[in-house]
C-alpha atoms as a PDB file:
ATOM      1  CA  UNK A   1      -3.133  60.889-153.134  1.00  0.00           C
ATOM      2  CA  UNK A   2      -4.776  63.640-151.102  1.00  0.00           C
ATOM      3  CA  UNK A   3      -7.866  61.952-149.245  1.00  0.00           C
ATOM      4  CA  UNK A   4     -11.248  63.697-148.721  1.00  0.00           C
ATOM      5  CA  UNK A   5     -11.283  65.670-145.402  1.00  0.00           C
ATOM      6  CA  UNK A   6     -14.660  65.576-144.244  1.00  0.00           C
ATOM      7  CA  UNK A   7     -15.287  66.854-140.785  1.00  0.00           C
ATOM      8  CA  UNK A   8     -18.036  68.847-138.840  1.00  0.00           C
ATOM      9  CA  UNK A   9     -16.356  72.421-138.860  1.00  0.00           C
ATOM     10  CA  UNK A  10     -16.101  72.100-143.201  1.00  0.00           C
ATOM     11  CA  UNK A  11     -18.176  74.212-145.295  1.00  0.00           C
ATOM     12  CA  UNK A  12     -19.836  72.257-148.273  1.00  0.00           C
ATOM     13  CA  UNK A  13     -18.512  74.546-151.501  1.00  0.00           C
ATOM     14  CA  UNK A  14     -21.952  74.445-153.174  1.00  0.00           C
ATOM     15  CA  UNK A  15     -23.150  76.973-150.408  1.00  0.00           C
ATOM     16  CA  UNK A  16     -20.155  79.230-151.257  1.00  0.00           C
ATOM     17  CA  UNK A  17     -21.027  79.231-154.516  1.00  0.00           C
ATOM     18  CA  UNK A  18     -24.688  79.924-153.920  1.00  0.00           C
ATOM     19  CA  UNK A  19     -23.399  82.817-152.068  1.00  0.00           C
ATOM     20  CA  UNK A  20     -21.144  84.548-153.908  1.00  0.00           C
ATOM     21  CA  UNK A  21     -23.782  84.362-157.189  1.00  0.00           C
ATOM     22  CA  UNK A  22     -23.845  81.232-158.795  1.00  0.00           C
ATOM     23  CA  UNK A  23     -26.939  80.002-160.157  1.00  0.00           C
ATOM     24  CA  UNK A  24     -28.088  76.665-160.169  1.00  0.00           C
ATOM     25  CA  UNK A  25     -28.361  74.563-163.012  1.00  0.00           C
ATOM     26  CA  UNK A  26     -29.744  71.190-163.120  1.00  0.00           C
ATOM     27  CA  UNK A  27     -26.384  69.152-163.018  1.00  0.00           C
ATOM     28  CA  UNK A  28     -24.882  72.298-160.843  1.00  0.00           C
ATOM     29  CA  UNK A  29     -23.699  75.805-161.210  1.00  0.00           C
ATOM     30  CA  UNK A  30     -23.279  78.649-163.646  1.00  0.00           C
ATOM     31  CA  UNK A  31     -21.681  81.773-163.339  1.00  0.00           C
ATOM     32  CA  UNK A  32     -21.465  84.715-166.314  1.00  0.00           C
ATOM     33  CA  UNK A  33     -17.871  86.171-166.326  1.00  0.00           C
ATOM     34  CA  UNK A  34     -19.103  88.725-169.431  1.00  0.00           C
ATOM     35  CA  UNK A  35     -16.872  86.287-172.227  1.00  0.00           C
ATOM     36  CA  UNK A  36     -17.857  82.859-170.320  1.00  0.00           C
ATOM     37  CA  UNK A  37     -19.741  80.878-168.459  1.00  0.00           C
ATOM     38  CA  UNK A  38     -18.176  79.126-165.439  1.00  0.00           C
ATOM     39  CA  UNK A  39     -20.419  75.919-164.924  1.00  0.00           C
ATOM     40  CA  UNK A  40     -19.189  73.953-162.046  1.00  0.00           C
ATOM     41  CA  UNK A  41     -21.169  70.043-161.002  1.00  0.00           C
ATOM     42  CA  UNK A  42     -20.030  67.668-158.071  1.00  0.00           C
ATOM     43  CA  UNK A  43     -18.583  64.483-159.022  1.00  0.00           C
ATOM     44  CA  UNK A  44     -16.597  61.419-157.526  1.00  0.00           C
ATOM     45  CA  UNK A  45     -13.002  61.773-157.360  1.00  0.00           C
ATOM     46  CA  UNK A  46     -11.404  58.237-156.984  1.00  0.00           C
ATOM     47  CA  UNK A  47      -7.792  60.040-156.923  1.00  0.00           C
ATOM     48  CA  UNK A  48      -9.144  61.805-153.805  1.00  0.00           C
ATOM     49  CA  UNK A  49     -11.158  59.167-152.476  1.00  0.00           C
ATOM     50  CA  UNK A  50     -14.368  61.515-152.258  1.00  0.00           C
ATOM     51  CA  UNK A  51     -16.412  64.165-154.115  1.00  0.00           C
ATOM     52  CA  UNK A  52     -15.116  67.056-155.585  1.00  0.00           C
ATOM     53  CA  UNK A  53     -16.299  69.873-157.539  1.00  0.00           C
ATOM     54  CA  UNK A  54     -15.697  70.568-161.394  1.00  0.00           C
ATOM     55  CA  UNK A  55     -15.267  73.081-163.162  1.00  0.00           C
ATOM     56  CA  UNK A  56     -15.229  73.901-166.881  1.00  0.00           C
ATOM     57  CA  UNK A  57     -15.201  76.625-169.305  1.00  0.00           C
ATOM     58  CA  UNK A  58     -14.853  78.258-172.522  1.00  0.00           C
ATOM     59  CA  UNK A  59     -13.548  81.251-173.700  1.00  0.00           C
ATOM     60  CA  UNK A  60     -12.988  83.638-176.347  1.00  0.00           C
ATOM     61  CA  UNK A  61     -11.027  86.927-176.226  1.00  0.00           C
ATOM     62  CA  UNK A  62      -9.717  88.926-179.107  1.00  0.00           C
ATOM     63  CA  UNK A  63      -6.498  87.245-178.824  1.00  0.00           C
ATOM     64  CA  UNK A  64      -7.304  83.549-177.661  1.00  0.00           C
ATOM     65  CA  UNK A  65      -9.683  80.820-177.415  1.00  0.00           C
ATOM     66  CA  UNK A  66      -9.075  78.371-174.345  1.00  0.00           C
ATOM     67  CA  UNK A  67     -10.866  76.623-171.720  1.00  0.00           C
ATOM     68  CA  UNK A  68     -10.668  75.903-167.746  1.00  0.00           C
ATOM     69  CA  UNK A  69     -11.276  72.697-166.632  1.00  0.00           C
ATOM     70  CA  UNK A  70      -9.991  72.175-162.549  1.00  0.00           C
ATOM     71  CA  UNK A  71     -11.261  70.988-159.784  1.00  0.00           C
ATOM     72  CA  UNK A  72     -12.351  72.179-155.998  1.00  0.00           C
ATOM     73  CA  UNK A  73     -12.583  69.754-152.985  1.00  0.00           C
ATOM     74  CA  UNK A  74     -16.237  69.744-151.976  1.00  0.00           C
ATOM     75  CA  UNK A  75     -15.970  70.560-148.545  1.00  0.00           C
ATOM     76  CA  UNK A  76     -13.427  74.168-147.636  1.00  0.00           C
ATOM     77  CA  UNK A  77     -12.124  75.270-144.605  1.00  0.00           C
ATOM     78  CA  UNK A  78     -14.099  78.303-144.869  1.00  0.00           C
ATOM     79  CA  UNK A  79     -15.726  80.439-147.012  1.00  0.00           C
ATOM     80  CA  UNK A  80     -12.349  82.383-147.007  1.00  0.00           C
ATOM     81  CA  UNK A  81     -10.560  79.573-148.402  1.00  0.00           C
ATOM     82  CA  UNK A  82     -13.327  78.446-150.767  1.00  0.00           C
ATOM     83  CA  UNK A  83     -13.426  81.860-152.636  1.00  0.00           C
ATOM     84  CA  UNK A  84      -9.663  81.654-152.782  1.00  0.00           C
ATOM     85  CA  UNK A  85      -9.213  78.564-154.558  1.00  0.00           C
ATOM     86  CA  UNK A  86     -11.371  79.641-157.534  1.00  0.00           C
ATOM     87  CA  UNK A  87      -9.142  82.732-157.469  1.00  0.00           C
ATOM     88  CA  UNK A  88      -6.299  80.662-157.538  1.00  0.00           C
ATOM     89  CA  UNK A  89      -8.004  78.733-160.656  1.00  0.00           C
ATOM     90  CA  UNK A  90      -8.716  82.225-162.584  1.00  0.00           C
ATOM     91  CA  UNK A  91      -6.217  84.144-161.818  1.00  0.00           C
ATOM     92  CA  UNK A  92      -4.502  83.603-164.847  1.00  0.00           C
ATOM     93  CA  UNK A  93      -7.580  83.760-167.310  1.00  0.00           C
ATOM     94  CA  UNK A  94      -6.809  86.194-169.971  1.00  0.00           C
ATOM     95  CA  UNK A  95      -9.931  88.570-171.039  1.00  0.00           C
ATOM     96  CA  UNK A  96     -11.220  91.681-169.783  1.00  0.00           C
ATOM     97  CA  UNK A  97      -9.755  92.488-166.032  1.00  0.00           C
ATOM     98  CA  UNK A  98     -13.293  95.152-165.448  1.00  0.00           C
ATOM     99  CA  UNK A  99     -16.052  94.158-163.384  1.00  0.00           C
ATOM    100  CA  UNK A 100     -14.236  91.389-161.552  1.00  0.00           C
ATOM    101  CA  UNK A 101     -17.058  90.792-158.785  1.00  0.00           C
ATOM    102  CA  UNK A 102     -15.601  91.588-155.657  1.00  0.00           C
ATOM    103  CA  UNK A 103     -15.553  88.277-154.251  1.00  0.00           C
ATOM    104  CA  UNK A 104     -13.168  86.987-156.627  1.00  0.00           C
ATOM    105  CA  UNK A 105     -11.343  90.359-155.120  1.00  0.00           C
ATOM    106  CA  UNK A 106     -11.550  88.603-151.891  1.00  0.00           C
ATOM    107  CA  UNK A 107     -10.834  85.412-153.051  1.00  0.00           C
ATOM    108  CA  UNK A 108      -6.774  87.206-154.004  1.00  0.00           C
ATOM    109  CA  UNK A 109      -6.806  88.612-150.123  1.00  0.00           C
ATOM    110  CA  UNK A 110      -7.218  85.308-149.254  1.00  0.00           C
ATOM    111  CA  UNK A 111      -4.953  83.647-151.384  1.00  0.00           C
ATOM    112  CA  UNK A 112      -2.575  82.389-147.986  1.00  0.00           C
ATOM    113  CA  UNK A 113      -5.210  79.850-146.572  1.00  0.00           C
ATOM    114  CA  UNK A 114      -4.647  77.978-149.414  1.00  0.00           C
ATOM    115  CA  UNK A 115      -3.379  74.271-148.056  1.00  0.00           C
ATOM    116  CA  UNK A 116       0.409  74.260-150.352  1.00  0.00           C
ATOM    117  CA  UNK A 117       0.299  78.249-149.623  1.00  0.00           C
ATOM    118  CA  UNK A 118       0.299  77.811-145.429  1.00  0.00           C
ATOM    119  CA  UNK A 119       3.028  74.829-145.952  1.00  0.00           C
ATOM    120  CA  UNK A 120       5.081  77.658-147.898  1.00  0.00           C
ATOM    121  CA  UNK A 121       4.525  80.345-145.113  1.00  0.00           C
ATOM    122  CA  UNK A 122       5.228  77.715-142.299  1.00  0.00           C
ATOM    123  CA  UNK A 123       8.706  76.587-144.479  1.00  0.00           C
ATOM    124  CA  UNK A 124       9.424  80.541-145.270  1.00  0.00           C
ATOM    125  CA  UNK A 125       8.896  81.107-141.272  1.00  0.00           C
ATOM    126  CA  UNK A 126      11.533  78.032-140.673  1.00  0.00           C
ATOM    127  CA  UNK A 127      13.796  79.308-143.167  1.00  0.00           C
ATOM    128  CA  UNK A 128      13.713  82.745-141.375  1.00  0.00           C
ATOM    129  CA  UNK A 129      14.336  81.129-137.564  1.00  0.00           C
ATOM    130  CA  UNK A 130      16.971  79.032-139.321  1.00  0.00           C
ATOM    131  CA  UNK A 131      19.186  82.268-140.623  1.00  0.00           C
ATOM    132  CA  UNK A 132      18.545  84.215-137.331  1.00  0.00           C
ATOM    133  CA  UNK A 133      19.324  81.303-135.260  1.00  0.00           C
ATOM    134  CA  UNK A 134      23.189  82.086-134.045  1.00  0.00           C
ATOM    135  CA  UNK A 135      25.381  79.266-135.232  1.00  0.00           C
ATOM    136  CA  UNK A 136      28.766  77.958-134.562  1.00  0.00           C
ATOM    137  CA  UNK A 137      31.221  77.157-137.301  1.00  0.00           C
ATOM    138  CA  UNK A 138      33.724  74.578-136.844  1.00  0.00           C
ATOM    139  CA  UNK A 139      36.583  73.215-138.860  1.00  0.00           C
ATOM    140  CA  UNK A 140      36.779  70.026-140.280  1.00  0.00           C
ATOM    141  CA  UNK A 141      39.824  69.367-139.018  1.00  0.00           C
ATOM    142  CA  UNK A 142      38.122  69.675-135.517  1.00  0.00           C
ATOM    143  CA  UNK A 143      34.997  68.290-136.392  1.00  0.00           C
ATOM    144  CA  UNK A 144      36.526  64.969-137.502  1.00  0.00           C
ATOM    145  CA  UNK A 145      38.245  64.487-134.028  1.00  0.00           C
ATOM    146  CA  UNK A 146      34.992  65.538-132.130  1.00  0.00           C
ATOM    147  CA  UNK A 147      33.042  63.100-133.936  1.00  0.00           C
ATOM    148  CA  UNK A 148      35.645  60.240-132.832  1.00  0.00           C
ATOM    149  CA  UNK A 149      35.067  61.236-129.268  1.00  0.00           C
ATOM    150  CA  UNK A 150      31.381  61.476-129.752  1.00  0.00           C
ATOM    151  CA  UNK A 151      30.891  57.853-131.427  1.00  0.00           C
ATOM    152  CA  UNK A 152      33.363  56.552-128.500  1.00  0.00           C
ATOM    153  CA  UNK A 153      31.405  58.034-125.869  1.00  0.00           C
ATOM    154  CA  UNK A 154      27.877  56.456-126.896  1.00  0.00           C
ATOM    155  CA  UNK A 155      29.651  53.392-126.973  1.00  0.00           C
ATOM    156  CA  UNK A 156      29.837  53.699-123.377  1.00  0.00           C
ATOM    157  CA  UNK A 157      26.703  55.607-122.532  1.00  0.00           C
ATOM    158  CA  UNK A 158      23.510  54.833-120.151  1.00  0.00           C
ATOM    159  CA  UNK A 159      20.131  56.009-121.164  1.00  0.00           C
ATOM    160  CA  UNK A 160      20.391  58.531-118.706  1.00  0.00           C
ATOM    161  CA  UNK A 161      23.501  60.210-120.100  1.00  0.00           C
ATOM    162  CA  UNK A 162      24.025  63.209-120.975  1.00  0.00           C
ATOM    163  CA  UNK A 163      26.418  65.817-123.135  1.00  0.00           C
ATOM    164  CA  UNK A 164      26.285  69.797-122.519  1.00  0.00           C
ATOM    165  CA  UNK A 165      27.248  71.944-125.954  1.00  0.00           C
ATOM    166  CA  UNK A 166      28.084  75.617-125.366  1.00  0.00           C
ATOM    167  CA  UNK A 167      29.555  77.965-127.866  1.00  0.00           C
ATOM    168  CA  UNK A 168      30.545  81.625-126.322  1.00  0.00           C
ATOM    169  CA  UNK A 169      31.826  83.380-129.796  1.00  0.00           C
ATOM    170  CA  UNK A 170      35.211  81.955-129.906  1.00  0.00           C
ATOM    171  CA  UNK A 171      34.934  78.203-128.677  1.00  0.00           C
ATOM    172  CA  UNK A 172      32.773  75.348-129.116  1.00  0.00           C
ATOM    173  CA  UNK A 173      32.688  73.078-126.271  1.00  0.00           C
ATOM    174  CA  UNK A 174      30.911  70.026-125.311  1.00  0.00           C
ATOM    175  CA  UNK A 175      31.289  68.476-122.156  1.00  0.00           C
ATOM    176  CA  UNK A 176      30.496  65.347-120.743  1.00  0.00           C
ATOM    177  CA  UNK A 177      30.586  64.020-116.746  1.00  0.00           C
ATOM    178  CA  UNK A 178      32.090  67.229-115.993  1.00  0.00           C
ATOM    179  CA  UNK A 179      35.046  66.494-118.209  1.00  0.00           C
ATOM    180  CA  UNK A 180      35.577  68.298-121.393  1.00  0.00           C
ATOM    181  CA  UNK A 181      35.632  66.572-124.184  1.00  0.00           C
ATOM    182  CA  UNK A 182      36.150  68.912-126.613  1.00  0.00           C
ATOM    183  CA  UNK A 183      36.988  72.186-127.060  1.00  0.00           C
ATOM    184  CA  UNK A 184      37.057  73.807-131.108  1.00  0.00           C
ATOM    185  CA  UNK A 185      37.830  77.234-131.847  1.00  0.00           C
ATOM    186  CA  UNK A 186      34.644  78.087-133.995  1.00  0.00           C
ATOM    187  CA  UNK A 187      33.293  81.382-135.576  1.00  0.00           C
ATOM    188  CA  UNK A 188      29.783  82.641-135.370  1.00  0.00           C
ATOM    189  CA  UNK A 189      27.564  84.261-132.821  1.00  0.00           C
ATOM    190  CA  UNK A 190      27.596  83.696-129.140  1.00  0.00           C
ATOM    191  CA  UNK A 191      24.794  81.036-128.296  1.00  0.00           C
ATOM    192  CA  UNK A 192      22.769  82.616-125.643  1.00  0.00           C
ATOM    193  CA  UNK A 193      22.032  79.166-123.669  1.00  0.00           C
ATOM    194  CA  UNK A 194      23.817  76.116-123.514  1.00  0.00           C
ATOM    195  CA  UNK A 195      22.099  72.350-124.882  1.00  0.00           C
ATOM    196  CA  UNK A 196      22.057  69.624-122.985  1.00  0.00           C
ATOM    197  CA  UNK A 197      20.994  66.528-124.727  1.00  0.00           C
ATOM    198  CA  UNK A 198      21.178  62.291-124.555  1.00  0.00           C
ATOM    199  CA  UNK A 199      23.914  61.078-125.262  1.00  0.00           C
ATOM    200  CA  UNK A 200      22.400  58.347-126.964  1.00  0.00           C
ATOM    201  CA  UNK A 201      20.559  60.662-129.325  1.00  0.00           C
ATOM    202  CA  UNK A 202      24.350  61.219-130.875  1.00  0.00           C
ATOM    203  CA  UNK A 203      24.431  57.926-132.169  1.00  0.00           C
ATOM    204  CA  UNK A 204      23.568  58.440-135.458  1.00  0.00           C
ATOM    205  CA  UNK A 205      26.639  60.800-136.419  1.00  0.00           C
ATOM    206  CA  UNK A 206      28.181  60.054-139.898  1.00  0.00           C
ATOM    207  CA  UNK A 207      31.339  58.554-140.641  1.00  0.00           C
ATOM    208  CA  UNK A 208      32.329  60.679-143.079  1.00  0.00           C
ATOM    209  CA  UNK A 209      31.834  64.130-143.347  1.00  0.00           C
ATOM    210  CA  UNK A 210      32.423  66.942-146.135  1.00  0.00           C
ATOM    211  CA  UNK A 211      35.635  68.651-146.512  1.00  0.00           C
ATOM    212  CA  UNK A 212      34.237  71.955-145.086  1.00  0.00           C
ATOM    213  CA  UNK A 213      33.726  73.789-142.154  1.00  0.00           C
ATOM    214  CA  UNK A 214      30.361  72.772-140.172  1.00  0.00           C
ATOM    215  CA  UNK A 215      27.682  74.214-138.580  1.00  0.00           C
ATOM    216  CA  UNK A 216      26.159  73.925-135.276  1.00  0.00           C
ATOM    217  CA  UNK A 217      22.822  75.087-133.787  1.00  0.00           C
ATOM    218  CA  UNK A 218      19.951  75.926-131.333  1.00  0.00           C
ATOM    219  CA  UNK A 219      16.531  76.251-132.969  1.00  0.00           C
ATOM    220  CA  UNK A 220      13.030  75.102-131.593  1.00  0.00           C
ATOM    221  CA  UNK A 221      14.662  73.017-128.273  1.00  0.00           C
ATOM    222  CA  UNK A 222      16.594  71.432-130.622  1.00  0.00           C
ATOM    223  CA  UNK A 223      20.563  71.087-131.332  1.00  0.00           C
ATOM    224  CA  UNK A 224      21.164  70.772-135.096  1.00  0.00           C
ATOM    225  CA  UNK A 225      24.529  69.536-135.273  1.00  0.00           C
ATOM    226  CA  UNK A 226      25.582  66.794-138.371  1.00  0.00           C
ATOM    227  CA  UNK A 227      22.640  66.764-140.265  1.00  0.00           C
ATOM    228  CA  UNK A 228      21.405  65.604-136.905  1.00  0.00           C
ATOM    229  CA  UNK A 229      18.373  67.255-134.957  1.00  0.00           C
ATOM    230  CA  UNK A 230      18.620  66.135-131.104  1.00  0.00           C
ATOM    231  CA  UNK A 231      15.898  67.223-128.178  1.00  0.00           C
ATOM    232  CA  UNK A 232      17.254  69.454-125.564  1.00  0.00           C
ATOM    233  CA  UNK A 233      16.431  68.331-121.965  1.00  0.00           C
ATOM    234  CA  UNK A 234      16.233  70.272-118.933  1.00  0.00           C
ATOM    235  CA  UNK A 235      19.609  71.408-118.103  1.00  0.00           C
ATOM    236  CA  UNK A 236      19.338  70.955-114.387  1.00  0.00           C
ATOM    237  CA  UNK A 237      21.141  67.706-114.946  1.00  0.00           C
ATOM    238  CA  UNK A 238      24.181  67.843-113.366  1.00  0.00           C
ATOM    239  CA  UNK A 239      26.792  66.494-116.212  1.00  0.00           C
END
């Protein structure tokens, strides 16, 4: 359940809708899409723990008969945003596409402010930093004995610990109190830095593993390595 956000820098939806043409009715808005009337009315949303706005239509085409029936929260981002959620809510509306008023126009430029739409560009812009970020792929035979030495070496670790990875193109390496520990043939692209990172934050490393070659990366200040995402810390550390 999606709570209500009111705060100070919102912009109430009934002055969008004043703005863009709406008239007001006495229970609301109206607006005259040629083959319907869009009337919209604030109500209590207990689902969303605050007021929202509703709207409701009928129509009649040639081909169909249907209605509309969603709802808005009251208070938008911006007028950007507002104008794009009806959009959103029409966009699929069969009926005459002529003398669509040019803020519902606006309303598809701004389609991207949407909330779910900016959590799809922020996980498309991960998903993109994720392929570009240079990798190193090691065996399994080689990853089970590195995660042996790993699990051992926590065992024995302070919380000021810490392991250096490096991968230059051809081996992956991880070192610990300037002793290697490991050393993997790998393929992939040359990391560009090394990680240093706690050795305590390697605790969690599975037990088992797939059958498979597996991965390991820089992204963010993070090493992804495992399924596991560990902080990198300032490599000035002397290890």
């Amino acid at each position: 359940m999606d709570l209500i956000d009111i705060t100070p820098d919102k912009v109430e939806l009934g002055e969008i809708l004043q703005k863009v043409g709406f008239s007001s009715t006495e229970v609301g808005f109206k607006y005259d899409f040629d083959f319907f009337e869009l009337r919209a009315c604030r109500v209590f949303d207990p689902f969303r723990g605050g007021d929202v706005y509703h709207f409701y239509a009928y129509y009649v085409t040639p081909r169909s008969i249907g209605e509309l029936d969603f709802v808005i929260p009251s208070f938008v981002d911006s007028y950007e945003q507002g104008v794009a959620f009806i959009y959103y809510h029409l966009r699929k509306t069969p009926g005459k596409k002529s003398n669509i008023p040019f803020w519902l126009i606006e309303g598809y430029s701004y389609y991207d402010l949407l909330p779910w739409r900016s959590r799809e560009i922020e996980q498309e812009r991960d998903h993109e930093a994720f392929l570009k970020a240079p990798k190193a792929f090691v065996e399994y035979e080689y990853i089970k004995i590195i995660i042996k030495k790993l699990k051992h070496m926590v065992t024995l670790a302070s919380d000021s610990d810490t392991v250096k990875f490096s991968f230059d193109g051809e081996v992956f390496k991880i070192v610990c109190n300037n002793e290697i520990l490991a050393a993997a043939p790998a393929k992939g692209q040359k990391w560009e830095k090394e990680a240093f990172v706690k050795t305590l934050s390697l605790e969690n490393l599975p037990n088992r593993i797939q059958h498979r070659s597996h991965s390991a990366y820089i992204l963010d200040d993070n090493l992804h390595f495992l399924l596991n995402k560990m902080k990198i810390i300032n490599n000035d550390i002397e290890i």
